[in-house]
Protein backbone atom coordinates (compact mmCIF):
# COMPACT_ATOMS: atom_id res chain seq x y z
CA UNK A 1 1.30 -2.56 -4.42
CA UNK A 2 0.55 -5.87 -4.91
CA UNK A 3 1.45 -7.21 -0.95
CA UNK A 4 -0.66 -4.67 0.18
CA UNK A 5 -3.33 -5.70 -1.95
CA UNK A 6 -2.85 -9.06 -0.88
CA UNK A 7 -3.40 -8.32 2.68
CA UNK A 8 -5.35 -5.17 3.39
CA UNK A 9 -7.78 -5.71 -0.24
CA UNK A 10 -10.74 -3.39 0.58
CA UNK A 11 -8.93 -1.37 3.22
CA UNK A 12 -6.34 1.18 1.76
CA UNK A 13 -5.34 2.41 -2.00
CA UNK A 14 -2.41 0.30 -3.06
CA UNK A 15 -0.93 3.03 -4.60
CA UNK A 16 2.80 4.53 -3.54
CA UNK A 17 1.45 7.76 -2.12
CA UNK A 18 -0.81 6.27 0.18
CA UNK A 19 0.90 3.10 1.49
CA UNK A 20 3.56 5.63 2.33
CA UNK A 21 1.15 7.82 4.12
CA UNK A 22 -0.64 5.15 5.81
CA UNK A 23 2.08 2.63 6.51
CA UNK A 24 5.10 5.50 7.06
CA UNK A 25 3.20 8.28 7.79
CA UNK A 26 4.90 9.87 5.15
CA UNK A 27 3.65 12.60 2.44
CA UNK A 28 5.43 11.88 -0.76
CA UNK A 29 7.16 14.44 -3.37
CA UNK A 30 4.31 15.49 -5.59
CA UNK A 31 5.16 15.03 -9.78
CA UNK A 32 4.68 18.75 -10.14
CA UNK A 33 6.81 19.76 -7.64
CA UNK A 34 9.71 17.90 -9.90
CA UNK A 35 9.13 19.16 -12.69
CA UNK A 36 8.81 22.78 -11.54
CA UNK A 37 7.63 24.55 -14.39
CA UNK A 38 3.82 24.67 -14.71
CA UNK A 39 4.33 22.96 -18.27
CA UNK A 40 3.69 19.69 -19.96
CA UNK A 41 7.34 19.51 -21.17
CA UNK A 42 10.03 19.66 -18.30
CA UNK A 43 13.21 21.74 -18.57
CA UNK A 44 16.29 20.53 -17.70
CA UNK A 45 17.53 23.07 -15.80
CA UNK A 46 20.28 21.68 -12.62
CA UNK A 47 17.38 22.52 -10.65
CA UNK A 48 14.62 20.39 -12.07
CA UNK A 49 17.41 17.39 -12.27
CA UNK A 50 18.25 17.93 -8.60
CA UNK A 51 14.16 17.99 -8.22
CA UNK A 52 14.33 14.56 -9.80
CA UNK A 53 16.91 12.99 -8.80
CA UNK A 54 15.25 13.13 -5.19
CA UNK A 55 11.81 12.00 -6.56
CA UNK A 56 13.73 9.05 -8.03
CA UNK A 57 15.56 8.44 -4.68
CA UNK A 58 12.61 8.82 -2.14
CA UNK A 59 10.75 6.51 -4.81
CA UNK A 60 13.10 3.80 -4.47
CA UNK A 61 13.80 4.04 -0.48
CA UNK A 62 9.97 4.46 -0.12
CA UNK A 63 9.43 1.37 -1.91
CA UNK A 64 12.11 -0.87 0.29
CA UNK A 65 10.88 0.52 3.09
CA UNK A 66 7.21 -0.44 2.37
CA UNK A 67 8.59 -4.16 1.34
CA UNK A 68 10.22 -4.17 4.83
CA UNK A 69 7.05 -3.11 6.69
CA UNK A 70 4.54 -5.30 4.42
CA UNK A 71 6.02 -8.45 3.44
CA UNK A 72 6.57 -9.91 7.17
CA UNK A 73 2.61 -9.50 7.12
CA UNK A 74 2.08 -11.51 4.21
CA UNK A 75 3.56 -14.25 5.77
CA UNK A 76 1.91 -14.15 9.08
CA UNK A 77 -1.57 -13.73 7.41
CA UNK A 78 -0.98 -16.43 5.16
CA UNK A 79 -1.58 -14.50 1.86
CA UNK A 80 1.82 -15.52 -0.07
CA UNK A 81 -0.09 -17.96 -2.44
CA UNK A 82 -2.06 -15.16 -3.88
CA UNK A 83 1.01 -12.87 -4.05
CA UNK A 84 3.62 -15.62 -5.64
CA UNK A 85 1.56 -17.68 -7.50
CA UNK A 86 -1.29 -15.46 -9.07
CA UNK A 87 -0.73 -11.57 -8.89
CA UNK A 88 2.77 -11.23 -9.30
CA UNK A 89 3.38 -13.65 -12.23
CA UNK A 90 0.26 -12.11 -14.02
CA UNK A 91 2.22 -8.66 -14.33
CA UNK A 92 4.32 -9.99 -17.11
CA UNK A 93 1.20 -11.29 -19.15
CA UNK A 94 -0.95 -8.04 -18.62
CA UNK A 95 1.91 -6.58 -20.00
CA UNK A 96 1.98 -9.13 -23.02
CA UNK A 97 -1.73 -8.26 -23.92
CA UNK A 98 -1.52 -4.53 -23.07
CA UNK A 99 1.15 -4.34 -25.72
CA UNK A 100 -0.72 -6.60 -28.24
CA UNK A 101 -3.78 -4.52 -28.20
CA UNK A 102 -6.69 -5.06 -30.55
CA UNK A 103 -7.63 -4.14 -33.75
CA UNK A 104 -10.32 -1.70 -34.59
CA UNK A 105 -12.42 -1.06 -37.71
CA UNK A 106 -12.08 2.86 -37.64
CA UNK A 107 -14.47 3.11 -40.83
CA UNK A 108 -17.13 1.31 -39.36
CA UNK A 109 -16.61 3.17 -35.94
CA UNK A 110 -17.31 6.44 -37.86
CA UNK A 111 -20.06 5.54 -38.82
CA UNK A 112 -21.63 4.09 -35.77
CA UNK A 113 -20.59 7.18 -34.15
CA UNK A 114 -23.27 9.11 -36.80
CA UNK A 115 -25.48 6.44 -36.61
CA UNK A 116 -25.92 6.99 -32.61
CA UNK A 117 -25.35 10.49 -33.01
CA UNK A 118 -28.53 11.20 -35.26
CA UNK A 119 -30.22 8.46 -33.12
CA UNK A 120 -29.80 10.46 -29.73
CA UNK A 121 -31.21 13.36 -32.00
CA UNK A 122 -34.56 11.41 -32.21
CA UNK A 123 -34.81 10.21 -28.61
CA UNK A 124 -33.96 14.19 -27.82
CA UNK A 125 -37.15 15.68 -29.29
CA UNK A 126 -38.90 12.69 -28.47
CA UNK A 127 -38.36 13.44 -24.65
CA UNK A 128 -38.52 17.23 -25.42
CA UNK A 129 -41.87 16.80 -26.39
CA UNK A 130 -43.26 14.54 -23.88
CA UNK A 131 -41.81 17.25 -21.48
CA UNK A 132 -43.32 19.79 -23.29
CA UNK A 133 -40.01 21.72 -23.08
CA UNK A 134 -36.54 21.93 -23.77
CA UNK A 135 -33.77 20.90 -21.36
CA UNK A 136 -30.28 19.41 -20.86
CA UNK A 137 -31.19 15.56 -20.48
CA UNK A 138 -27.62 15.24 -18.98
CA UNK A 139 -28.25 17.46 -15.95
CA UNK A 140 -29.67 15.63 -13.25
CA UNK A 141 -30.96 18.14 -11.36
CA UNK A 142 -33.23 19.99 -14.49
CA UNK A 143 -33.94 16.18 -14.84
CA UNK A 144 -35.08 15.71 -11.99
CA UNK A 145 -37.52 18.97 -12.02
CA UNK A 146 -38.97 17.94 -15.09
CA UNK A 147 -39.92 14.49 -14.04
CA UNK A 148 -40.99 15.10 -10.38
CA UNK A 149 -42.04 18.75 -9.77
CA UNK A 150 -43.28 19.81 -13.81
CA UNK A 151 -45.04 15.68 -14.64
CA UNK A 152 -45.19 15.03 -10.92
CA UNK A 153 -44.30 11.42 -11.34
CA UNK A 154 -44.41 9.36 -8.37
CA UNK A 155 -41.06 7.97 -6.34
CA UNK A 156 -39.31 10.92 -6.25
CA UNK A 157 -36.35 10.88 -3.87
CA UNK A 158 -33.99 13.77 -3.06
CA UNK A 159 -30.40 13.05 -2.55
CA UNK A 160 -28.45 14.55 -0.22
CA UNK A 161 -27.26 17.72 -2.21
CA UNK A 162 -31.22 18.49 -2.14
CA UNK A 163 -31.66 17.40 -6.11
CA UNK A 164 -34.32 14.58 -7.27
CA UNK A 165 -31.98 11.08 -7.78
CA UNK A 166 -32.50 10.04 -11.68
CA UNK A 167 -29.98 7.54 -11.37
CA UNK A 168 -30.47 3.81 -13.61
CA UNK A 169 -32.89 2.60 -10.74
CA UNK A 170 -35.22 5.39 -10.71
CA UNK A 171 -35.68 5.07 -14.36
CA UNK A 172 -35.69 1.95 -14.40
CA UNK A 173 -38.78 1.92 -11.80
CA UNK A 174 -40.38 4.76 -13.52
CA UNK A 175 -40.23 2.86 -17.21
CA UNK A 176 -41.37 -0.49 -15.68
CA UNK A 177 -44.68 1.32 -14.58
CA UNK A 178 -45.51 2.69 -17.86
CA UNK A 179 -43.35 6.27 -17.98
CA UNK A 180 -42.12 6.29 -21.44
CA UNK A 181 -39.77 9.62 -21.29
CA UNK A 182 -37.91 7.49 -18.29
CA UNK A 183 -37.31 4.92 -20.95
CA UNK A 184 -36.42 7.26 -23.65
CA UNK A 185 -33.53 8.54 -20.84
CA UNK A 186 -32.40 5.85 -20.26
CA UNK A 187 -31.71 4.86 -24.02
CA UNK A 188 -30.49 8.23 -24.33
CA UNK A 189 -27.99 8.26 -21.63
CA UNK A 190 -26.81 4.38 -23.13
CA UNK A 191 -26.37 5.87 -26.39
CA UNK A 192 -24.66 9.10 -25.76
CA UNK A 193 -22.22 7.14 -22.93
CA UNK A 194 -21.62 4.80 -25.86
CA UNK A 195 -20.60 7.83 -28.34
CA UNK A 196 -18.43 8.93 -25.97
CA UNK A 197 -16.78 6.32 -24.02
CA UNK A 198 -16.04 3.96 -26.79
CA UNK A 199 -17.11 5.05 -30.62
CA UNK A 200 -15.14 8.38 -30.41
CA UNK A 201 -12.93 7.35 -27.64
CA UNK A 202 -11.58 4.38 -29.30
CA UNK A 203 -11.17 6.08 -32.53
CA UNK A 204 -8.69 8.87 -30.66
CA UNK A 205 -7.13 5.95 -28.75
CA UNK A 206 -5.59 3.67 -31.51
CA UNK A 207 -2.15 3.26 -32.69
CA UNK A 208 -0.60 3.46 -36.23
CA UNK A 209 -1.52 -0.22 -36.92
CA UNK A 210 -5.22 1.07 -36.26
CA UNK A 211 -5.16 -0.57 -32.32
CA UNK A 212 -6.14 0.13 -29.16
CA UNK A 213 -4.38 -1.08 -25.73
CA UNK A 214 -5.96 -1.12 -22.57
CA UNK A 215 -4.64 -0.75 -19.44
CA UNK A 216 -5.22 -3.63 -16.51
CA UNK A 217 -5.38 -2.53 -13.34
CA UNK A 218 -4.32 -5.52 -11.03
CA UNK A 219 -4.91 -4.08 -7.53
CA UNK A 220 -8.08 -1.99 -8.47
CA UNK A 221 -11.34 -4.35 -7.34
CA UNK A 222 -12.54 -5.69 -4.01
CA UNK A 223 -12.93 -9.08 -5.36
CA UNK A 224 -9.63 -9.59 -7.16
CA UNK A 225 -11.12 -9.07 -10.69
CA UNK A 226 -8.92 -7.22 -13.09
CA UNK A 227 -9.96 -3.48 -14.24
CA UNK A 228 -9.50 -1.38 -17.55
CA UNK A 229 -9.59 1.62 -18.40
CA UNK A 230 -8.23 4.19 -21.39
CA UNK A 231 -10.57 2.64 -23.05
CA UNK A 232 -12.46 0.65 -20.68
CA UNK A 233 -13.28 -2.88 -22.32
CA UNK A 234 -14.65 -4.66 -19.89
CA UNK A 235 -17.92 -2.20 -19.55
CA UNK A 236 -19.04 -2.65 -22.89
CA UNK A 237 -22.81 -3.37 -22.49
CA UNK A 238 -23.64 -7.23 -23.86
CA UNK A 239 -27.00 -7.44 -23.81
CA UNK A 240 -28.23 -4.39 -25.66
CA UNK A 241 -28.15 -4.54 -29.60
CA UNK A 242 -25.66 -1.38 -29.38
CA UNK A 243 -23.07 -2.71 -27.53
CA UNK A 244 -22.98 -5.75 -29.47
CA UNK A 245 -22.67 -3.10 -32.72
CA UNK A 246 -20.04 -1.71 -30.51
CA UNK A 247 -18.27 -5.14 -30.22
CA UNK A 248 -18.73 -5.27 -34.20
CA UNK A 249 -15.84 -2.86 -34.28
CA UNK A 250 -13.30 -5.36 -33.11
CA UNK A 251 -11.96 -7.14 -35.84
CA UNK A 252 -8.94 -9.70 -36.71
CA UNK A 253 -6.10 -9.03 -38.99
CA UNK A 254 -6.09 -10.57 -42.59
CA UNK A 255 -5.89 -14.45 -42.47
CA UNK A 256 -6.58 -14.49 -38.97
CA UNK A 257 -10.10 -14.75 -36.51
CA UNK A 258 -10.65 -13.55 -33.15
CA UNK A 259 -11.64 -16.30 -30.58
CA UNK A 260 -13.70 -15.96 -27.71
CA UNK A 261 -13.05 -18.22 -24.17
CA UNK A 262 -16.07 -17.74 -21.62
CA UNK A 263 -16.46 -19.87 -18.92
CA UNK A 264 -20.05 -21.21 -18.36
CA UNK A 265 -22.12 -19.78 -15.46
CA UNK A 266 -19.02 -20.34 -13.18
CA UNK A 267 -20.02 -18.39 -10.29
CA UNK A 268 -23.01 -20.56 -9.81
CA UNK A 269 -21.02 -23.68 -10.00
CA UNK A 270 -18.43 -22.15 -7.55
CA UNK A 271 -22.18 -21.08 -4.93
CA UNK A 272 -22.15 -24.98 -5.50
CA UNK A 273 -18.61 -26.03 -4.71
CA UNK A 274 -18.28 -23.86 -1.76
CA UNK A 275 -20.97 -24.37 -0.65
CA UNK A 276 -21.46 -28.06 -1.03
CA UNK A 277 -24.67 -28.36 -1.54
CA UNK A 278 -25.91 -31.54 -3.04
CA UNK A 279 -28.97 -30.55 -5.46
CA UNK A 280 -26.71 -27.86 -7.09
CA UNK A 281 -23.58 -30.12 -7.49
CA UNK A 282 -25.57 -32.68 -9.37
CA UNK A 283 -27.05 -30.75 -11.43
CA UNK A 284 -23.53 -29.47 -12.84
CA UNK A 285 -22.17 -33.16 -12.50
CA UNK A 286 -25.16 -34.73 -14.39
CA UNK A 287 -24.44 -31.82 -17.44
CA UNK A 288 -27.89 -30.38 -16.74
CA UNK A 289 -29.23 -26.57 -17.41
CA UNK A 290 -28.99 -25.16 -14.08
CA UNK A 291 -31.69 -22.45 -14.55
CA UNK A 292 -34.31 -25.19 -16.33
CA UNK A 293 -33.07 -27.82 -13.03
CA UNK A 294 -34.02 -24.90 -10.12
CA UNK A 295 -37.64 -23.92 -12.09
CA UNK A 296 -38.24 -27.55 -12.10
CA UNK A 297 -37.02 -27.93 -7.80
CA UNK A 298 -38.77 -24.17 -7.38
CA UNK A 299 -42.29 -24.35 -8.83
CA UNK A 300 -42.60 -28.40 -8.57
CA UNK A 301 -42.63 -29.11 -12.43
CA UNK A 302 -41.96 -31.61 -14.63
CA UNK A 303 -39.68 -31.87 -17.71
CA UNK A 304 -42.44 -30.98 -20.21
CA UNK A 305 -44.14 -28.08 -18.33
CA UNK A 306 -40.43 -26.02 -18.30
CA UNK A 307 -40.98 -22.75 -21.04
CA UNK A 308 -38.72 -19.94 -21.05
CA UNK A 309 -40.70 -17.87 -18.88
CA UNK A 310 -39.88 -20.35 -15.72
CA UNK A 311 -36.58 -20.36 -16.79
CA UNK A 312 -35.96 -16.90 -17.36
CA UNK A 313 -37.50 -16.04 -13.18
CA UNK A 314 -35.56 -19.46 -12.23
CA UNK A 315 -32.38 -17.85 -13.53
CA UNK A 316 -33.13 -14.27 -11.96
CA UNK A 317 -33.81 -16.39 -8.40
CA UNK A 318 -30.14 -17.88 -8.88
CA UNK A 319 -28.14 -15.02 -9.84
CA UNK A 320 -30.35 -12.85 -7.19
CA UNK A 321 -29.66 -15.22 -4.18
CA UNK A 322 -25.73 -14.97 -5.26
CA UNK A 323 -26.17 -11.28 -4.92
CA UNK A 324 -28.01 -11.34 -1.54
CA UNK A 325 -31.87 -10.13 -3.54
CA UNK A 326 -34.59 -9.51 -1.13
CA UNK A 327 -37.85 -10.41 -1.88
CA UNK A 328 -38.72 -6.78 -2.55
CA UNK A 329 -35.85 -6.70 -5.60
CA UNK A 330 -36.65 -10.13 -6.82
CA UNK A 331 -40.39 -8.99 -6.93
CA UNK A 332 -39.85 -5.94 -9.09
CA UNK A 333 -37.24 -7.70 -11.39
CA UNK A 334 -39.81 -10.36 -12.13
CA UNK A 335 -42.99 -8.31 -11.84
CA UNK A 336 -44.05 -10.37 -9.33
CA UNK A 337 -45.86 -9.44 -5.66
CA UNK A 338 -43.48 -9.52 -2.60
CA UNK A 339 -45.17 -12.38 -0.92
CA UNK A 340 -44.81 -14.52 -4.12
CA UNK A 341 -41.45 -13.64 -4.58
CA UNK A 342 -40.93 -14.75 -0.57
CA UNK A 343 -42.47 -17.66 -1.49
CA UNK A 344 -39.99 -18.32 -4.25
CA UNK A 345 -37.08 -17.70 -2.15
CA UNK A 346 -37.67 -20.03 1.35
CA UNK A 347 -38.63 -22.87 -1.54
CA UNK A 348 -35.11 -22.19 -2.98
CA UNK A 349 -33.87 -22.39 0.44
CA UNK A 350 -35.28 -25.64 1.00
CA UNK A 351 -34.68 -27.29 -2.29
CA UNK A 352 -30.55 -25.92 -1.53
CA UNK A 353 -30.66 -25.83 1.88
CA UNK A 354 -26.73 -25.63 2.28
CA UNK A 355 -26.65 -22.47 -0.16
CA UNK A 356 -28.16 -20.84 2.81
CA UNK A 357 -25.76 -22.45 5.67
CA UNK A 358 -23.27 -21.00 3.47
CA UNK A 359 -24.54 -17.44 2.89
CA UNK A 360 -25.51 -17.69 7.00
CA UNK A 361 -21.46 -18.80 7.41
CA UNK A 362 -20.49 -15.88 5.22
CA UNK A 363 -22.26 -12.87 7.24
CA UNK A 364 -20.91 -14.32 10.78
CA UNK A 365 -17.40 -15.27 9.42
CA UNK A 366 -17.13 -11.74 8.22
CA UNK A 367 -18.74 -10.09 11.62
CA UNK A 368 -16.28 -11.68 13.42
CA UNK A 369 -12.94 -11.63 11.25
CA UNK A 370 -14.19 -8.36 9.07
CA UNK A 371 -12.95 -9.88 6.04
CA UNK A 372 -13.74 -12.70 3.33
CA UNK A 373 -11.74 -15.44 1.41
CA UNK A 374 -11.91 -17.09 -1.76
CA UNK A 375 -10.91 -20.46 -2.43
CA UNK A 376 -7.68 -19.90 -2.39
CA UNK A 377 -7.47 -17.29 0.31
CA UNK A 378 -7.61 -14.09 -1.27
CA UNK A 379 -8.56 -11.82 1.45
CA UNK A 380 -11.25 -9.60 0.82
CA UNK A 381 -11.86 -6.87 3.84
CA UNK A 382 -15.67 -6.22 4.27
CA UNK A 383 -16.44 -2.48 5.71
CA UNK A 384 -19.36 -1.59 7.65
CA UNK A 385 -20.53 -5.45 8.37
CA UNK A 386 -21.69 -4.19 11.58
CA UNK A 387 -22.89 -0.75 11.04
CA UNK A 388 -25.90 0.59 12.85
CA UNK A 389 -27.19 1.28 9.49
CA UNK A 390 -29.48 -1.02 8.10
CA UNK A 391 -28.37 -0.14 4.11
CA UNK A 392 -24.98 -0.03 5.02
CA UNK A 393 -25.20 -2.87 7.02
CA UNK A 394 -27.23 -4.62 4.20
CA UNK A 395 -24.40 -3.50 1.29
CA UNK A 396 -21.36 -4.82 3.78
CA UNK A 397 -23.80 -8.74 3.63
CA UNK A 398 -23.94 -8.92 0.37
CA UNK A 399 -20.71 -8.46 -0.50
CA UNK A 400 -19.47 -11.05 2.26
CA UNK A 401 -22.03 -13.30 0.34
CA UNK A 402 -20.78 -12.77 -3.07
CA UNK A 403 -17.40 -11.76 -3.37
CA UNK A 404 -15.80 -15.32 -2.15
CA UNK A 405 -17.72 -16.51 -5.42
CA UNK A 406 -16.73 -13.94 -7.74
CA UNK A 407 -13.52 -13.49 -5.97
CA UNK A 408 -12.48 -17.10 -6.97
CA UNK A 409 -13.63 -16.99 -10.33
CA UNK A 410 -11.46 -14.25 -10.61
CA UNK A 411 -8.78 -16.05 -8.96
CA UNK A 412 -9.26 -19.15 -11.33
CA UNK A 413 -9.68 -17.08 -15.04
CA UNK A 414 -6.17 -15.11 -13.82
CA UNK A 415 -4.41 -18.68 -12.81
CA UNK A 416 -5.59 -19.75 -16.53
CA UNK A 417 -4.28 -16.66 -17.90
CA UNK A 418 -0.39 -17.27 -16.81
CA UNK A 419 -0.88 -21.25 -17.53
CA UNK A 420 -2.20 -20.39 -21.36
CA UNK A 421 0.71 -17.50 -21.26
CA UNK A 422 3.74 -19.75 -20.57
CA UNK A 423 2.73 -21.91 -23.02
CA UNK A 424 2.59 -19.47 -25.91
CA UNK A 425 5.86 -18.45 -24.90
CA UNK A 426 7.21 -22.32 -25.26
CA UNK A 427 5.27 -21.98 -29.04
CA UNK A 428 2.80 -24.79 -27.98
CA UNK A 429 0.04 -22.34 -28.54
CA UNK A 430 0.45 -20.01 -31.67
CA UNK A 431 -1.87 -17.78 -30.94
CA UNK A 432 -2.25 -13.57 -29.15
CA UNK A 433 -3.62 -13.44 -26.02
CA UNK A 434 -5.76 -9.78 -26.38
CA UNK A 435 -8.27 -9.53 -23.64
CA UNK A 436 -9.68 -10.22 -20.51
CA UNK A 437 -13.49 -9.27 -20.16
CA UNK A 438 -14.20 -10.82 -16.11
CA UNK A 439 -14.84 -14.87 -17.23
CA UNK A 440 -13.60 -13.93 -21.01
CA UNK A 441 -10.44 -14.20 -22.72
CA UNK A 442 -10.40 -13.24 -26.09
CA UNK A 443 -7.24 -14.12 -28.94
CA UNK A 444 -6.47 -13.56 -31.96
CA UNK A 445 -5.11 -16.33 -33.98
CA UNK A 446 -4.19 -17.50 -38.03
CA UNK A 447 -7.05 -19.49 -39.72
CA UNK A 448 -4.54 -22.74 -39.93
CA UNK A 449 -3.76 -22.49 -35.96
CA UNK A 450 -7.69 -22.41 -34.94
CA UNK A 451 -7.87 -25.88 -33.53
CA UNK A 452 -4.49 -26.22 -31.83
CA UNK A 453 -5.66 -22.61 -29.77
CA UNK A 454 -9.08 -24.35 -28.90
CA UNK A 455 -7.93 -27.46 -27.75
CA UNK A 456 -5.00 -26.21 -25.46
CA UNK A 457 -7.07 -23.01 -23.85
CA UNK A 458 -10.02 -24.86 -23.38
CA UNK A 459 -8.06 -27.34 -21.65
CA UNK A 460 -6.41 -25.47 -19.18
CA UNK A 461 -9.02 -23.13 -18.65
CA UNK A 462 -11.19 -26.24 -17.71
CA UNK A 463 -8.69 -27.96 -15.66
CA UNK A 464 -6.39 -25.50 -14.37
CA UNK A 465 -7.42 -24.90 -10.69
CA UNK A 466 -7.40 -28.64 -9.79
CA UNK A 467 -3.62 -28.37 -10.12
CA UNK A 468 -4.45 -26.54 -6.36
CA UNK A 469 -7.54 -27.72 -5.09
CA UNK A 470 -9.84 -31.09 -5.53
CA UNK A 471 -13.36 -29.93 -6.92
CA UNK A 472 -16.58 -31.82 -6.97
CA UNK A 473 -18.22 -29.18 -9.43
CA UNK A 474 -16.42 -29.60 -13.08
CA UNK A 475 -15.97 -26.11 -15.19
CA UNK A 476 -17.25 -25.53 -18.29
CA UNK A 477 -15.72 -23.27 -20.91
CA UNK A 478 -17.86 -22.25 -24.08
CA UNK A 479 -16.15 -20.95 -27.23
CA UNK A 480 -16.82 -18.88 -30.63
CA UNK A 481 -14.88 -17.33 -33.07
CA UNK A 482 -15.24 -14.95 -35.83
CA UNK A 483 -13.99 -11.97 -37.95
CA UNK A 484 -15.09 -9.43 -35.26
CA UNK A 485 -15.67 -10.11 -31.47
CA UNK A 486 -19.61 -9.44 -31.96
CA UNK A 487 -19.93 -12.96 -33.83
CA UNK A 488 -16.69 -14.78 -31.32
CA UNK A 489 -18.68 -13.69 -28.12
């Protein structure tokens, strides 16, 4: 799994079924057909042995056989430093923090689960009487009549199954111009997904020692990132006051607080490193805030005339050039006209004139090659970089443009990760490593160890990727720590 996900990332499933079918051209014994009986419990009949005896078997021979086929191909491609030095040693310390887990407060989740229950009750009638009827909010399609055929709102699209799209954008358009039932959705939807994914969900999913274990997924992401899932952690909304209740629920044991790692605005200063450009590196060298330093290059201003308006657009104009905006998007997420927002891209261009050599770079590299790398050559296939269609097309750009950055932040946080792990094994940090949430790790340590865990992980989270490669651009990491993760984050 993980070879293949070394080498053909963004090309295939890594899973055993379908390397086999891909790279063999095999079709593998299905589970079911081992254990025979229809049932969740299996019966050991000579039969059903037999049955999995030869699941076992072909499972093993598959497996050597797709080592034979792959691993010559990591070599030639040049992909065994991701494999050997990142991936494969981080399968021992997912499965450290897997079985650690994290506590929940089950009390308090009960409650917020009544709390957003009778709230979703309001925003129900609310909507059912700005719709003048009653209807199931969750069904896109009657959601979609209501909105565009019964209020004849403006923008409606159909998607290809013939139904009006009422996905997040849509809403989102529709609330932004003044339609308060699109708002009152949306808060719905956040509320009710919150109920269910995590509130109730974590509840049902905790152990006798009232905690919950995620599972990783290491080969999941086109970018290298990690995923989770049963319950998903890393999906927990962070700017909305209900996710941080949500986050409220995590809580330390008795003498103990949970710490929060987060490294600052790293994807920015990795658009920097890779892409050298001089105005950007010194503003991370010189300590400065990066959003407060581009609405000062952007709209020509001095130190006094900076609010938090400039830097709130500045800092949509840096993420949104990362992720490949277009005047059009920039202009609605700022409120802005497209021209302005033009404007406010060619000055960023000129002010970082190598960020856009190196988004250029990124788009032919990948045309030519049709994949990606991060900094430490993580290969990251792009689809559809030359497709005749302009979205598709558009989709395949920004990903070439982006996932290099997030890619090696990824690649960085996970190196940190097995660095910080060895050394609670040799006792030198005292200290549970619980979570990874993207450029997060979160532990749980006693009162008396709190400074020993701070100084050691913010070390080698700071300095761990110049064991590999010389930067210009230093890392930052930011820290907190509290009873719950809602005050550590």
């Amino acid at each position: 799994m993980l070879i293949s996900y070394s080498i053909d990332n963004g090309i295939y499933k890594h899973n055993l079924d379908d390397l086999s079918f891909n790279h063999l051209n095999h079709t593998t014994i299905k589970y079911k057909e081992v254990v025979g009986t229809g049932k969740n419990e299996i019966t050991f009949d000579k039969v059903t042995i037999d049955n999995a005896i030869n699941y076992a078997a072909e499972d093993a021979l598959l497996t050597f056989r797709l080592f034979q086929n792959l691993y010559p191909r990591l070599i030639k491609e040049k992909a065994n430093f991701v494999y050997q030095n990142i991936d494969l040693p981080l399968v021992e310390v997912l499965s450290s923090i897997e079985a650690n887990g994290i506590e929940v407060n089950k009390k308090f989740l009960t409650i917020l689960s009544n709390e957003f229950e009778n709230e979703s009750k309001k925003l129900e009638k609310n909507i059912y009487k700005l719709s003048k009827e009653e209807f199931n909010i969750g069904s896109p399609k009657q959601l979609g009549e209501i909105l565009f055929i019964n209020l004849k709102m403006p923008g409606g699209k159909k998607t290809k199954s013939g139904t009006y799209s009422t996905d997040s954008s849509t809403l989102n358009n529709l609330a932004v111009d003044g339609f308060e039932i699109a708002q009152l959705v949306l808060d719905w939807r956040e509320l009710t997904k919150l109920k269910s994914t995590y509130t109730d969900a974590l509840f049902r999913l905790t152990d006798d020692k009232s905690r919950v274990h995620t599972s990783f997924g290491l080969a999941n992401t086109l970018t290298g990132r990690l995923s989770s899932t049963d319950p998903n952690l890393q999906n927990i909304p962070i700017r909305t006051e209900n996710g941080k209740k949500i986050r409220t629920a995590f809580v330390s044991g008795k003498g103990k607080k949970l710490v929060s790692f987060d490294y600052s605005q790293i994807e920015l200063r990795l658009a920097a490193e890779i892409s050298g450009d001089k105005n950007f590196i010194k503003a991370f060298k010189n300590n400065e805030d990066i959003h407060a330093s581009t609405a000062k290059e952007i709209f020509n201003l001095n130190n006094s005339q900076i609010n938090n308006d400039y830097r709130r657009k500045a800092k949509a104009i840096n993420f949104g050039i990362l992720y490949g905006i277009s005047p059009y998007g920039l202009a609605k997420q700022l409120d802005i006209s497209n021209t302005e927002a033009k404007d406010y891209i060619n000055e960023y261009f000129i002010k970082y004139p190598k960020i856009k050599k190196y988004m250029e770079h990124q788009i032919d590299f990948a045309k030519t090659n049709q994949y990606v790398e991060t900094i430490f050559k993580r290969k990251i296939n792009i689809k559809g970089i030359s497709d005749k269609n302009f979205a598709v097309r558009g989709f395949a750009e920004r990903q070439a443009i982006n996932a290099p950055i997030q890619g090696s932040a990824a690649d960085i946080i996970k190196l940190a990760m097995i660095e910080i792990h060895k050394e609670i094994k040799l006792k030198n940090i005292e200290a549970q490593m619980l979570l990874q949430v993207h450029d997060e790790l979160i532990f749980e340590v006693e009162n008396i160890k709190y400074d020993n865990l701070v100084s050691n992980v913010k070390t080698i989270m700071e300095s761990i990727h110049l064991k590999y490669k010389d930067f210009s651009v230093p890392l930052t990491v930011d820290f907190g720590a509290g009873d719950h993760w809602g005050q550590a984050h």
